[in-house]
N, C-alpha and C. Protein backbone atom coordinates (compact mmCIF):
# COMPACT_ATOMS: atom_id res chain seq x y z
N UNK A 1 0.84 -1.19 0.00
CA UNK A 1 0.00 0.00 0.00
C UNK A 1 0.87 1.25 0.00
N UNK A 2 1.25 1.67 -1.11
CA UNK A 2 1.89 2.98 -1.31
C UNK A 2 1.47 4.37 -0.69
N UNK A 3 1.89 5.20 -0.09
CA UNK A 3 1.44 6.03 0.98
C UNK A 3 0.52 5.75 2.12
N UNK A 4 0.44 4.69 2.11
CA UNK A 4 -0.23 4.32 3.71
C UNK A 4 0.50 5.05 4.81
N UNK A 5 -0.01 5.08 6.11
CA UNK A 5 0.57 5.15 7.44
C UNK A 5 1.22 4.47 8.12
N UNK A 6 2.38 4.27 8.39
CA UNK A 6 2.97 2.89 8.55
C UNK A 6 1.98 2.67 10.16
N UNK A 7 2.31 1.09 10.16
CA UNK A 7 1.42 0.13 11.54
C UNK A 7 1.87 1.04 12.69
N UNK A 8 1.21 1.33 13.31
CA UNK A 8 1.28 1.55 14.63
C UNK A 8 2.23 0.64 15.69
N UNK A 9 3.00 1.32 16.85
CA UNK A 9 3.63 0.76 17.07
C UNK A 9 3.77 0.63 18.61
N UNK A 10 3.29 -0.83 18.78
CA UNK A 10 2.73 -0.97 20.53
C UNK A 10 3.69 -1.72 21.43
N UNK A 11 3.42 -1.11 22.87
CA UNK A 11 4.34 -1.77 23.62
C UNK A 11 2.93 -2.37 24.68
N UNK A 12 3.00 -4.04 24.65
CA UNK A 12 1.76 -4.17 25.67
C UNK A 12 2.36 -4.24 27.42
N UNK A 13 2.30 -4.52 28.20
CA UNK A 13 2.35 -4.31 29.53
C UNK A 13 2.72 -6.37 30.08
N UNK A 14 2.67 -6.80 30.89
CA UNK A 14 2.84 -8.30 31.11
C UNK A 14 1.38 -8.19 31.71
N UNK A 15 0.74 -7.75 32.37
CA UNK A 15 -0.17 -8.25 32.68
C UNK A 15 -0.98 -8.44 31.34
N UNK A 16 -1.11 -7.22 30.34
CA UNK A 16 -2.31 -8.11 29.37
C UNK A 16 -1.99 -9.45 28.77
N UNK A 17 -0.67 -9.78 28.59
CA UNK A 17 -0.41 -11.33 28.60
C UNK A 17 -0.74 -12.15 29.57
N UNK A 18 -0.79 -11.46 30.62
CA UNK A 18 -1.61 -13.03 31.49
C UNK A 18 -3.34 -12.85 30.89
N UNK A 19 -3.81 -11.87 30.86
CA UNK A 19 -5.04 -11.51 30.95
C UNK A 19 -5.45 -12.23 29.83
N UNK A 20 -4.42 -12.41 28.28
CA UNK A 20 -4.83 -13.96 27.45
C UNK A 20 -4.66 -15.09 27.93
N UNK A 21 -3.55 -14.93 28.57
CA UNK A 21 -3.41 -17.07 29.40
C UNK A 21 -4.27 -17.05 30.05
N UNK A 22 -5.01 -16.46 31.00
CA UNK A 22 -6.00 -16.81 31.83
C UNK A 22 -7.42 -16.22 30.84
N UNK A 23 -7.22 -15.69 30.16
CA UNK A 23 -8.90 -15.40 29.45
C UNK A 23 -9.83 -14.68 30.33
N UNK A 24 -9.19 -13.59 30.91
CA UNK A 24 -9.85 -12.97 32.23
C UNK A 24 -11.06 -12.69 31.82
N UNK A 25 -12.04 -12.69 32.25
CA UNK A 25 -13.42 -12.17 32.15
C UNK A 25 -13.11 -10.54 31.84
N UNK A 26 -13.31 -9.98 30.35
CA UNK A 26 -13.85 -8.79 30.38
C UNK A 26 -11.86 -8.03 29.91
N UNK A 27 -11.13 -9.16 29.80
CA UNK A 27 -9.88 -7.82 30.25
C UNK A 27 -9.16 -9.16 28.93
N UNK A 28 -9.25 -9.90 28.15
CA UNK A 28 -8.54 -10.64 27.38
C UNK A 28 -9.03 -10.41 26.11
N UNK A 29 -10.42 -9.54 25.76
CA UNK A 29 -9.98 -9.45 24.61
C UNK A 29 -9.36 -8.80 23.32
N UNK A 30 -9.41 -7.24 23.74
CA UNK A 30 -8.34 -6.08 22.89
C UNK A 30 -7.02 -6.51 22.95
N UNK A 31 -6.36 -6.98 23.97
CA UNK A 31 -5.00 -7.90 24.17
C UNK A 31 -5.13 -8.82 23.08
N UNK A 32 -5.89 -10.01 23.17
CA UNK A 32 -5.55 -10.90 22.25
C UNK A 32 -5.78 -10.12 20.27
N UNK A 33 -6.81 -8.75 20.65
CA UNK A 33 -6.60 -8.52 19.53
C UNK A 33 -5.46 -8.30 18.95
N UNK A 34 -4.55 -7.44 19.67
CA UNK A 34 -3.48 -6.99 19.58
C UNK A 34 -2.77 -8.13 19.19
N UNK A 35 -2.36 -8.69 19.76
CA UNK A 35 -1.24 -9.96 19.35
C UNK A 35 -1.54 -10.71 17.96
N UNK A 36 -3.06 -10.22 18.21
CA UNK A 36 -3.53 -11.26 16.21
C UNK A 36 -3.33 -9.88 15.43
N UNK A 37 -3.50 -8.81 15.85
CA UNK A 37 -3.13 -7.44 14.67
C UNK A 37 -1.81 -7.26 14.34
N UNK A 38 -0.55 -8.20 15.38
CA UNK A 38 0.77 -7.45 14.98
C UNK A 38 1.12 -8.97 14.09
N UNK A 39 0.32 -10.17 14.73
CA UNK A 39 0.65 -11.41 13.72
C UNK A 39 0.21 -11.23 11.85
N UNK A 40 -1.08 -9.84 12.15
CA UNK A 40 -1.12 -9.84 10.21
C UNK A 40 -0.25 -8.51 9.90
N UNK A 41 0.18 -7.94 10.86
CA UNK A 41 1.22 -6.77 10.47
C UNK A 41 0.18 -5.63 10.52
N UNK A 42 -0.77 -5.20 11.22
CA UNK A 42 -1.37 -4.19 11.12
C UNK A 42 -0.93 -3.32 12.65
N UNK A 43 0.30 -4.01 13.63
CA UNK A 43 0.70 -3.00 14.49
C UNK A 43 1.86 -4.02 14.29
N UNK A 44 3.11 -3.14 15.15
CA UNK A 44 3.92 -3.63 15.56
C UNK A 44 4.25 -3.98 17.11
N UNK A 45 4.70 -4.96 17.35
CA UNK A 45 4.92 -5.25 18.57
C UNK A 45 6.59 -4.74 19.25
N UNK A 46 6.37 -4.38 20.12
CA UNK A 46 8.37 -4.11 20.91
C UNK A 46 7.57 -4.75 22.92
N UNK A 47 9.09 -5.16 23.09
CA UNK A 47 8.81 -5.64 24.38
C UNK A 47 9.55 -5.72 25.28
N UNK A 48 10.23 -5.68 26.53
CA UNK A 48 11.73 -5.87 27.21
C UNK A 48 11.24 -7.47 27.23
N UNK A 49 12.86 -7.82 27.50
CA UNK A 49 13.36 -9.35 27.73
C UNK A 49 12.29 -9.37 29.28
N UNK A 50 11.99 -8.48 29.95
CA UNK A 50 11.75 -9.16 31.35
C UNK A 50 10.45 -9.75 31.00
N UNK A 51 9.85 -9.14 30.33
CA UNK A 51 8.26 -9.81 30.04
C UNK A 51 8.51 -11.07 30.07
N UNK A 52 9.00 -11.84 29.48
CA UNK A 52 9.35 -13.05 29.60
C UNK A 52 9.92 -13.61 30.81
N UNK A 53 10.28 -13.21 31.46
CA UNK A 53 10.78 -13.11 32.85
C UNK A 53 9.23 -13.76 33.85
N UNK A 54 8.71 -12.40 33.44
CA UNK A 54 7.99 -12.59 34.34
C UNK A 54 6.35 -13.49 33.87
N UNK A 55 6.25 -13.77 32.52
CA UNK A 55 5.37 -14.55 32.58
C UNK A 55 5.95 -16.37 32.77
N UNK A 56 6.97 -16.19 33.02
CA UNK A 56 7.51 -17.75 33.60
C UNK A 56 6.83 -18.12 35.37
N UNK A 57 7.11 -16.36 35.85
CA UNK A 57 6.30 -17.03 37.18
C UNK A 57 4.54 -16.97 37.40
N UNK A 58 4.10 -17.12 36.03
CA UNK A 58 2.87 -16.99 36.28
C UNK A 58 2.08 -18.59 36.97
N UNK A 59 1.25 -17.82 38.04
CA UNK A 59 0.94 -19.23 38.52
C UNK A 59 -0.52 -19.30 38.42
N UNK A 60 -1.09 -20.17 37.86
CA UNK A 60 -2.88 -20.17 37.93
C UNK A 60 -3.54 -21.40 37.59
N UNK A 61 -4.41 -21.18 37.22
CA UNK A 61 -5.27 -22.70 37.34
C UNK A 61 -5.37 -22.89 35.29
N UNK A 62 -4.27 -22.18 34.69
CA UNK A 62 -4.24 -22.58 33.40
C UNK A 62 -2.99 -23.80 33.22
N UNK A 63 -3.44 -24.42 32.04
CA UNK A 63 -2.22 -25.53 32.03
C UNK A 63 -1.25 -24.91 31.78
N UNK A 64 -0.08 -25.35 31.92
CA UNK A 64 1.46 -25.24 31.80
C UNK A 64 1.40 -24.95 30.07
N UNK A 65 1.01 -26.30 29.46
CA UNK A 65 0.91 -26.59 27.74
C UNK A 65 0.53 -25.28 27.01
N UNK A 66 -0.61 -24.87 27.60
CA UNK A 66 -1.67 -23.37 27.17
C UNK A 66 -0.70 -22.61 27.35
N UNK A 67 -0.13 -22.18 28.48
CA UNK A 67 1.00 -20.56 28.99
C UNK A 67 1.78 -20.97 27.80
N UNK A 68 2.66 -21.88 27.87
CA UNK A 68 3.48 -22.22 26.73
C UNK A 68 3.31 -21.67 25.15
N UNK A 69 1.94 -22.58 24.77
CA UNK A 69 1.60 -22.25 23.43
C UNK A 69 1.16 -21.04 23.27
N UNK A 70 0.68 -20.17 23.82
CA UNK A 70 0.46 -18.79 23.88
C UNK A 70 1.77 -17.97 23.52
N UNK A 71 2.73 -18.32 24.51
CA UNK A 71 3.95 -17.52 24.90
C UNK A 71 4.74 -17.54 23.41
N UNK A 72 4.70 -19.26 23.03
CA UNK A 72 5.74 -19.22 21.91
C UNK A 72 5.00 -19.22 20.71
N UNK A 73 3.93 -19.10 20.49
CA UNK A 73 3.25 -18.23 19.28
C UNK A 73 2.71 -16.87 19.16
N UNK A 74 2.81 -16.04 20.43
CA UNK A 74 3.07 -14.98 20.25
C UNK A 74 4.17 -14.20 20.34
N UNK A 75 5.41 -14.65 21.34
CA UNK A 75 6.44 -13.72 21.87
C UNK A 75 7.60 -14.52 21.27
N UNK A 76 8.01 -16.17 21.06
CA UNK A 76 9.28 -16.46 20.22
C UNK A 76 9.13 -16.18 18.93
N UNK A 77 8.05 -16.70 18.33
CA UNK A 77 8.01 -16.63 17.31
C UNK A 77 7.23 -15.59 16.45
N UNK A 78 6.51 -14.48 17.35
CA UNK A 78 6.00 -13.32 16.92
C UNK A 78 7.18 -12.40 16.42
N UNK A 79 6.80 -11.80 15.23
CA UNK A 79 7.77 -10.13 14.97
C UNK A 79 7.84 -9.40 15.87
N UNK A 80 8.63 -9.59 17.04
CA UNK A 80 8.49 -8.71 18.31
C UNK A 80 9.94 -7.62 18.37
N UNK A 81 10.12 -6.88 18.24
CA UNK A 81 11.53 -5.66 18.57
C UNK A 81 11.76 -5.71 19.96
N UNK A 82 12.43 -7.04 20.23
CA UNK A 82 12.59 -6.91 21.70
C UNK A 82 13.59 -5.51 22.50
N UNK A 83 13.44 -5.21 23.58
CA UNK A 83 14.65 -4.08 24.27
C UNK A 83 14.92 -4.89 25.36
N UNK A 84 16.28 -4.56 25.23
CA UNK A 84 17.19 -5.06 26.06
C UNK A 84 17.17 -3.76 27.40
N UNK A 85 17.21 -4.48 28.56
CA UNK A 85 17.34 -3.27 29.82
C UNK A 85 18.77 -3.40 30.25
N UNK A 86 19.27 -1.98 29.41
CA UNK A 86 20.42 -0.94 29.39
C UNK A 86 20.63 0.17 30.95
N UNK A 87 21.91 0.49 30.73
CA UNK A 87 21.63 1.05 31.42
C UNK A 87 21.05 2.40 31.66
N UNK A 88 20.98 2.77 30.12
CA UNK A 88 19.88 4.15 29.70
C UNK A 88 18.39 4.32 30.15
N UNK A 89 18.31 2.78 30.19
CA UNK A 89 16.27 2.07 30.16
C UNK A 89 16.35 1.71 31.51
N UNK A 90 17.20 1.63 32.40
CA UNK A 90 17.09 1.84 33.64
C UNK A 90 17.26 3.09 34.44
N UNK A 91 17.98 4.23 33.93
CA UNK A 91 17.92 5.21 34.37
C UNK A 91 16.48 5.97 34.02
N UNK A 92 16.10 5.45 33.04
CA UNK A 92 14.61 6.37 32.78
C UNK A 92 13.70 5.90 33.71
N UNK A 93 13.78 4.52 34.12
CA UNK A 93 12.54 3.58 34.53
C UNK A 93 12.61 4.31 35.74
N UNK A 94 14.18 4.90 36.75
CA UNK A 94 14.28 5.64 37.96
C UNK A 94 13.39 6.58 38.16
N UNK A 95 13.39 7.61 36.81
CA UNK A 95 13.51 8.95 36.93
C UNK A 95 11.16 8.28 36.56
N UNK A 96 10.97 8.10 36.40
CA UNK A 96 9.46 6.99 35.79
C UNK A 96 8.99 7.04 37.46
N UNK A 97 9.54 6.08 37.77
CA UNK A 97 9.81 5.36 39.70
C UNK A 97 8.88 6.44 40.38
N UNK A 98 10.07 7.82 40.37
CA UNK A 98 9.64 9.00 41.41
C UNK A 98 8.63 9.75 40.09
N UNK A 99 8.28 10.26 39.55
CA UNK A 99 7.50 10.62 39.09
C UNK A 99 6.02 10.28 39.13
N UNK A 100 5.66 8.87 38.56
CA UNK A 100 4.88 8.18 38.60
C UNK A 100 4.63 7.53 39.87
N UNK A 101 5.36 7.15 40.72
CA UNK A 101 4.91 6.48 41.70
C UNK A 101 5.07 4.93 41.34
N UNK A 102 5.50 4.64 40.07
CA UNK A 102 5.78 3.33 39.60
C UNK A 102 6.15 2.34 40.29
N UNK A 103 5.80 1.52 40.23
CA UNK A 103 6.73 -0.20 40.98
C UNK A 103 7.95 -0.19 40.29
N UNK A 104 9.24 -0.56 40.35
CA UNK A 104 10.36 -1.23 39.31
C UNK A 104 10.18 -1.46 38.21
N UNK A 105 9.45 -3.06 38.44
CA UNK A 105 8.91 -3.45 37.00
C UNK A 105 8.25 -2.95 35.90
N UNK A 106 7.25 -1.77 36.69
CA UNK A 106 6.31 -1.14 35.84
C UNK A 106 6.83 -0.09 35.13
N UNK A 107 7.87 0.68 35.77
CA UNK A 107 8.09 1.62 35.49
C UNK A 107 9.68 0.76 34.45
N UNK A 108 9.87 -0.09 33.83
CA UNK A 108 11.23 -0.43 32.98
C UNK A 108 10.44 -1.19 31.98
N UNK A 109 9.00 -1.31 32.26
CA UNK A 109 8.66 -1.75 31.24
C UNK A 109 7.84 -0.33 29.94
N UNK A 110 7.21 0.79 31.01
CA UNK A 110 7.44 1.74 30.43
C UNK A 110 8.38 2.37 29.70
N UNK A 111 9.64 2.79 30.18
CA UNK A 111 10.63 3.12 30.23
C UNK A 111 11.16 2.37 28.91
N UNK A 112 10.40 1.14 28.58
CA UNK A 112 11.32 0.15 27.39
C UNK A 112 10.42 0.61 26.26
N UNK A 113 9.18 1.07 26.35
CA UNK A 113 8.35 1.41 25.42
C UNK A 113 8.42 2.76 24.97
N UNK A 114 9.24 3.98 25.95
CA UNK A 114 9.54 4.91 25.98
C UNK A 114 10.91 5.19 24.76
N UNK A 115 11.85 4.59 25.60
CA UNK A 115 13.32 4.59 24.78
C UNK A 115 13.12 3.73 23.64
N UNK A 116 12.21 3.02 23.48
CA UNK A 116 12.13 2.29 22.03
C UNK A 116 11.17 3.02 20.62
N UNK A 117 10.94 4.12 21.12
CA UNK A 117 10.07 4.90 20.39
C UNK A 117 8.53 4.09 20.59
N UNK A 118 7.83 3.50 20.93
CA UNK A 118 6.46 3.07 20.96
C UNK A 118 5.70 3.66 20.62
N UNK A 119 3.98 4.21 19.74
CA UNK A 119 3.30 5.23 19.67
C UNK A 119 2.72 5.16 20.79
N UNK A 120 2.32 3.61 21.32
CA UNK A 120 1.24 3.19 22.69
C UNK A 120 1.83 2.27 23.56
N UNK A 121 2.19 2.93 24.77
CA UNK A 121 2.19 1.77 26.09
C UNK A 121 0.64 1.38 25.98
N UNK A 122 0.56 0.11 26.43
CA UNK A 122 -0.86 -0.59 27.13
C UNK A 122 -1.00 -1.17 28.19
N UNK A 123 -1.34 -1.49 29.02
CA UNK A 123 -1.44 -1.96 30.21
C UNK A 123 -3.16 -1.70 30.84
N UNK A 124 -3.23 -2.74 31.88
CA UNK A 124 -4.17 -2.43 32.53
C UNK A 124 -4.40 -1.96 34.18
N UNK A 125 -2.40 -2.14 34.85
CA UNK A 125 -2.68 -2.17 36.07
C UNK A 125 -2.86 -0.93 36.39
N UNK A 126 -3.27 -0.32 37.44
CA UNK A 126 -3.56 0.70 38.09
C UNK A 126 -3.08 2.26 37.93
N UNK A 127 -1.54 1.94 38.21
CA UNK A 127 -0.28 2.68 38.65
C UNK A 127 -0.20 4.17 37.48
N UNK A 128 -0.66 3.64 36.33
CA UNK A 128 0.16 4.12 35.51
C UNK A 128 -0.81 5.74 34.64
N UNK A 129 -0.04 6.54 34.42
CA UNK A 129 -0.63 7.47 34.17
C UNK A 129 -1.40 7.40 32.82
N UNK A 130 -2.55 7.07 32.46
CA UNK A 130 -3.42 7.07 31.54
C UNK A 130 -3.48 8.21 31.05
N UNK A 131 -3.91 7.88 29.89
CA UNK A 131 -4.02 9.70 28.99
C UNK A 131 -3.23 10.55 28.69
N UNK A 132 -2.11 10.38 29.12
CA UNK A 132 -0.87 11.35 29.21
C UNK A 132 0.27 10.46 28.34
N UNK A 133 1.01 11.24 27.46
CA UNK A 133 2.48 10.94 26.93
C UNK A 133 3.29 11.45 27.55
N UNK A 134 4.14 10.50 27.32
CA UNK A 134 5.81 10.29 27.84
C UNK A 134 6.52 10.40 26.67
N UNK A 135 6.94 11.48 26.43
CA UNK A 135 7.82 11.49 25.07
C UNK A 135 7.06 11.83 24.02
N UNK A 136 7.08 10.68 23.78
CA UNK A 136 5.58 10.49 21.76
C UNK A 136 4.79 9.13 22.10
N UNK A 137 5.27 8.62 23.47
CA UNK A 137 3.98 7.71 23.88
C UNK A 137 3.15 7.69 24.75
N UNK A 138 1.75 7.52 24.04
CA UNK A 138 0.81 7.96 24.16
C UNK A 138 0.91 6.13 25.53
N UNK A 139 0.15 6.72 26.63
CA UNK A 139 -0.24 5.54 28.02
C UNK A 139 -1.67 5.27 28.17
N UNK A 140 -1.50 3.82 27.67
CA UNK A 140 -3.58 4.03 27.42
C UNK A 140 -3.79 2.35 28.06
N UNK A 141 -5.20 2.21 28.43
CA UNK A 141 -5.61 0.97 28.57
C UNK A 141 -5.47 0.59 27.11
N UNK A 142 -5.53 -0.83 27.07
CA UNK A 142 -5.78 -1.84 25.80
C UNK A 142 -6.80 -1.20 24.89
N UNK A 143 -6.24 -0.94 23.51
CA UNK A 143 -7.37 -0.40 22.44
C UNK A 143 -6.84 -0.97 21.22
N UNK A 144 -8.19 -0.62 20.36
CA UNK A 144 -7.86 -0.69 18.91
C UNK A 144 -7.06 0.15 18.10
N UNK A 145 -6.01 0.15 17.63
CA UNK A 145 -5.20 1.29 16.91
C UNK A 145 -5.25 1.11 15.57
N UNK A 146 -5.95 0.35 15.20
CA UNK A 146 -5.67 -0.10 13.58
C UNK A 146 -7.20 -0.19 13.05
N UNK A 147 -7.30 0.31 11.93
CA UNK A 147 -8.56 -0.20 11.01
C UNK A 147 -8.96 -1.77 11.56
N UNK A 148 -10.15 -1.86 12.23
CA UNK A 148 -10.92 -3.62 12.63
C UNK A 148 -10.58 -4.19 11.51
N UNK A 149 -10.88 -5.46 11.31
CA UNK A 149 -10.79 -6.70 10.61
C UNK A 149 -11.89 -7.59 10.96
N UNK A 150 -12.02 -8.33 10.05
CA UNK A 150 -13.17 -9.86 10.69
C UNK A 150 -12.50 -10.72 11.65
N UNK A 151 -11.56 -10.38 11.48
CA UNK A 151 -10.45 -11.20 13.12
C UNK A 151 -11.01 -10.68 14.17
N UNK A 152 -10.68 -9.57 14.15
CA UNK A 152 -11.20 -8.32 15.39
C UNK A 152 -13.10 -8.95 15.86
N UNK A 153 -13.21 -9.00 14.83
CA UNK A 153 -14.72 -9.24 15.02
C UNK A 153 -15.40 -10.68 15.52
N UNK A 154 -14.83 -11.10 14.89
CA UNK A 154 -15.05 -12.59 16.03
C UNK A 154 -14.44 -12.89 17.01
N UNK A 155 -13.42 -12.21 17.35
CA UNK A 155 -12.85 -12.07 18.88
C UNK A 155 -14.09 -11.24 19.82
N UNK A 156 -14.43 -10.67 19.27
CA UNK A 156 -15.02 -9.15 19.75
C UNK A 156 -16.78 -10.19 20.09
N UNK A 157 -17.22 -10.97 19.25
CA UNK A 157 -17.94 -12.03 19.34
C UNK A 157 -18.00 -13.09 20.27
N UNK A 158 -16.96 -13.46 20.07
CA UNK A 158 -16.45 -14.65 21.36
C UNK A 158 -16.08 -14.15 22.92
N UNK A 159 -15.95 -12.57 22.66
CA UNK A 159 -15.76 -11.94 24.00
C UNK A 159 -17.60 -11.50 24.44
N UNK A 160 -17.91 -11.44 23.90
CA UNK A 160 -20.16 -11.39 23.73
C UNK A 160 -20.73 -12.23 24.10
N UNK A 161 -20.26 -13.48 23.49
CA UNK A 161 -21.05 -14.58 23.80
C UNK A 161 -20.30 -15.11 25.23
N UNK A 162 -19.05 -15.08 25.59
CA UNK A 162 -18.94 -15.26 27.00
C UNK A 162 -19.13 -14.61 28.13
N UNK A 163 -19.41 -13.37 27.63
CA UNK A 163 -20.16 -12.07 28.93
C UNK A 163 -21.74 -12.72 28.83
N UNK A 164 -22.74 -12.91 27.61
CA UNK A 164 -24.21 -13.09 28.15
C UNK A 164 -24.15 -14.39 28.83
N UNK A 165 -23.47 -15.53 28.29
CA UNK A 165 -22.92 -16.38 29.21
C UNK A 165 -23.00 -16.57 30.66
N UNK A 166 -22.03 -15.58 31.33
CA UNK A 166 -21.98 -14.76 32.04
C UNK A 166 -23.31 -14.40 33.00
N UNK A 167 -23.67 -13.87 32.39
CA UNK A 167 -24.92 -12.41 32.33
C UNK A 167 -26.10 -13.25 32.58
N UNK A 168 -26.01 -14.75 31.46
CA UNK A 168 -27.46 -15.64 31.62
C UNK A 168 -27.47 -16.64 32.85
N UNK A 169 -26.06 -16.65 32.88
CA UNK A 169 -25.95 -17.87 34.83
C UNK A 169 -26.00 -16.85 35.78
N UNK A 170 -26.33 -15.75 36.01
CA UNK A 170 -26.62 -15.30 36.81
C UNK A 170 -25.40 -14.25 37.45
N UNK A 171 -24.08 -14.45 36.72
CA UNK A 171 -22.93 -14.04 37.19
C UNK A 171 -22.25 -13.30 36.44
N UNK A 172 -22.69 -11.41 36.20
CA UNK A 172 -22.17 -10.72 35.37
C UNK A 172 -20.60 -10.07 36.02
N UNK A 173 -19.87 -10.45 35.07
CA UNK A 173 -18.42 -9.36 35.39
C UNK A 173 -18.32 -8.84 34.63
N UNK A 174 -18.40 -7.65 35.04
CA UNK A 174 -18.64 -6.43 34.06
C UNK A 174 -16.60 -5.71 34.59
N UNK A 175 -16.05 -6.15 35.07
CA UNK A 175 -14.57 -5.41 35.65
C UNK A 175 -14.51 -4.16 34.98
């Protein structure tokens, strides 16, 4: 596509990767969009090495096999621009720390989306300053950045039919 906009370019957070291994009610599915939008090339993915780090200690009532096949069809073998934590991407994650009020982790995983040029941090935990850029990245909950697809849409489906689901046993999570 000659003069297009090039893909957008996302940094996701570790928790929305658990939030696909576990299929959280209400919080797994713009994440999993994401990971199927950078698998057809309509965003790009960047990530620090710790993500991986830290979804090794994930512990839950998902199989081992599932974390696995998730992990290495989206993050080994995904087009991912991994960042390495330098000691540049640790001095930012500091200066992140006292500013933000950040945890460590949170703030170097910012910090990796920051120094890597990212257009969008994503995340869902708490901490982090929403709405506001850091640099040229924009800090947002999980969204769509790209023109939908019929991918998008039957995710977006399968996330419907497990909320009325939900909704029809008597047990809405609306999070």
């Amino acid at each position: 596509m000659a003069g297009s906009a090039p893909a957008p370019f996302v940094y996701m957070d570790t928790c929305l990767f658990f939030s696909v291994i576990k299929k959280e009610k209400g919080l797994w599915q713009v994440p999993l969009q994401v990971l199927l939008a950078a698998a057809r090339g309509d965003v790009r993915l960047t990530a620090s090495a710790l993500l991986l780090a830290e979804l090794s200690s994930f512990k839950g009532d998902v199989a081992r096999s599932e974390q696995d096949r998730i992990i290495e069809q989206y993050l080994v073998q995904g087009d991912i621009e991994w960042v390495e934590l330098d000691l540049f991407t640790a001095q930012e994650a500091r200066r992140l720390c006292v500013e933000y009020r950040l945890r460590g982790a949170d703030a170097v995983h910012l910090a990796s989306a920051v120094r890597r040029g990212a257009d969008y941090f994503m995340s869902n935990d708490k901490r982090f300053p929403y709405g506001q850029s850091i640099q040229n990245t924009k800090v947002r909950h999980p969204e769509v950045v790209w023109p939908n697809t019929l991918e998008d849409a039957q995710v977006e489906l399968e996330a419907g039919l497990e909320l009325d689901v939900s909704i029809e046993g008597g047990e809405p999570d609306l999070r």
